[in-house]
Protein backbone atom coordinates (compact mmCIF):
# COMPACT_ATOMS: atom_id res chain seq x y z
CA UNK A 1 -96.09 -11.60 27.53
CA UNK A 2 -99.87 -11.60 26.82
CA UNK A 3 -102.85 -10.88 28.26
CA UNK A 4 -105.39 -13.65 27.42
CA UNK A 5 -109.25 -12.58 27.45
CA UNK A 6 -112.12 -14.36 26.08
CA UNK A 7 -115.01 -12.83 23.49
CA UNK A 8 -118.37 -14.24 23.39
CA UNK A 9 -121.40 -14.90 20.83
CA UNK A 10 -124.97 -16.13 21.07
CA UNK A 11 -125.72 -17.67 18.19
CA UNK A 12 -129.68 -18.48 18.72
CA UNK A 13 -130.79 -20.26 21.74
CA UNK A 14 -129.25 -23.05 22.16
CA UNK A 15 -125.17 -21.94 20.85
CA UNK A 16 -122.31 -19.94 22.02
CA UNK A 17 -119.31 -18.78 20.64
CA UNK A 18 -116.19 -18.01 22.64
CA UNK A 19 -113.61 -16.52 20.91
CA UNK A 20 -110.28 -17.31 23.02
CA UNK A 21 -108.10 -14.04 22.30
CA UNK A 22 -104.75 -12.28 23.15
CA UNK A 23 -103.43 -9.24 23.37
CA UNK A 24 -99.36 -9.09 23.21
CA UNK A 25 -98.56 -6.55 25.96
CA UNK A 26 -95.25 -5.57 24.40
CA UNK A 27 -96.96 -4.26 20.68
CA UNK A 28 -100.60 -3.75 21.55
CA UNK A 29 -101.99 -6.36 18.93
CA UNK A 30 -104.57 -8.28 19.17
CA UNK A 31 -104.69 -12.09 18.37
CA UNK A 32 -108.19 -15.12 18.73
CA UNK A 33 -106.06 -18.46 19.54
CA UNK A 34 -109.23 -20.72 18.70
CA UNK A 35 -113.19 -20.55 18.92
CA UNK A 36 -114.74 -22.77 21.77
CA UNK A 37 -118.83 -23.90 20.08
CA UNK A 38 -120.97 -25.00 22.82
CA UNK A 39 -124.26 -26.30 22.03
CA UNK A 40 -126.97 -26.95 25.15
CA UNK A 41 -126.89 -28.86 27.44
CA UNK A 42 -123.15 -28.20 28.08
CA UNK A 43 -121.34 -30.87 29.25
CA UNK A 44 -118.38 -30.93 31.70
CA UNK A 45 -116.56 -33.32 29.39
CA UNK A 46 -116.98 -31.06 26.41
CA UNK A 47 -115.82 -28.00 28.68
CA UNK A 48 -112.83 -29.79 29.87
CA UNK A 49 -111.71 -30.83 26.44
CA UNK A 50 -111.78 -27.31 25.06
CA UNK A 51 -109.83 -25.92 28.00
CA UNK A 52 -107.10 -28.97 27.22
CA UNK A 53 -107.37 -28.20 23.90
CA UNK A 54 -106.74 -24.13 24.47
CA UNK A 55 -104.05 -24.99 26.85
CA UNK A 56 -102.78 -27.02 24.32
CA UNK A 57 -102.56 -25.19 21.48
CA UNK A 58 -100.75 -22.12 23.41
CA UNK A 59 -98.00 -24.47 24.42
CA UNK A 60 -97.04 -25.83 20.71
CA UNK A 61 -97.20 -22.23 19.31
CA UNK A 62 -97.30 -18.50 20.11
CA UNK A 63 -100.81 -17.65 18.95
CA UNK A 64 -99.23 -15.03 17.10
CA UNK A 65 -97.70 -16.81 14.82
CA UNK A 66 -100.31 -19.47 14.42
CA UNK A 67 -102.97 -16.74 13.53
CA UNK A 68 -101.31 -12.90 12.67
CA UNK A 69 -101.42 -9.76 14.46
CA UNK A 70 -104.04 -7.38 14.49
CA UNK A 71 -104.61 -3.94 15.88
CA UNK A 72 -107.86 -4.35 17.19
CA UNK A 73 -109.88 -7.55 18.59
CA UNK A 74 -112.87 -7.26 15.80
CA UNK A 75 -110.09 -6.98 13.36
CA UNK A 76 -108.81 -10.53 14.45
CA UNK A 77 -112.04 -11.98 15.44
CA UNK A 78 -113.62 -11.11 11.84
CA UNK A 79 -109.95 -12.73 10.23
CA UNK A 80 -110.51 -15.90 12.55
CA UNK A 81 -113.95 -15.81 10.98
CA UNK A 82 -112.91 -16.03 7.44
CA UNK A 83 -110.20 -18.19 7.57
CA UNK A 84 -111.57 -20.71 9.23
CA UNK A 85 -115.10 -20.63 7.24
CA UNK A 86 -113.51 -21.00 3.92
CA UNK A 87 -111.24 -23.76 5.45
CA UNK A 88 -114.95 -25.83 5.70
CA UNK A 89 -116.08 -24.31 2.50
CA UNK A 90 -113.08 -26.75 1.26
CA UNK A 91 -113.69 -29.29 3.52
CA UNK A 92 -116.80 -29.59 2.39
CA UNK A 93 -116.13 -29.42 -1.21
CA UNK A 94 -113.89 -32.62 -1.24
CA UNK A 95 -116.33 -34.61 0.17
């Protein structure tokens, strides 16, 4: 079982960051599913698709799995970080 729970970040004025993170209940780790980027004015579409999206993502795969175990929440938040910047980093370099 896990407890879901969501983390937050201003970025600026006009961007937020929400972190969308678990905590198994049975080990104490700590996991972030995904990162939700909404820019002003938020839309209900864009909200909506993000929640499908969460939803989504938790019923293919225990976020565990998809993204490693952590024993505390800034541990996993700063690994979500990383991974997923150098992942553009490449992205970026084969364009």
């Amino acid at each position: 079982m896990y407890r879901a729970f969501d983390v937050w970040k201003r970025s600026g004025s006009h961007l937020l960051v929400r972190y969308r993170c678990f905590e198994d209940l049975g080990t104490g780790m700590f996991c972030v599913q995904s990162a939700d980027f909404y820019k002003s004015p938020v839309s209900d579409d864009r909200v909506q698709e993000l929640e499908t999206q969460y939803l989504e993502l938790l019923l293919e795969e225990s976020p565990f799995k998809r993204s490693g175990s952590f024993s505390t929440i800034d541990e996993a938040i700063l690994d979500h970080i990383e991974t997923f910047d150098v992942a553009e980093r490449a992205r970026q370099a084969k364009r």
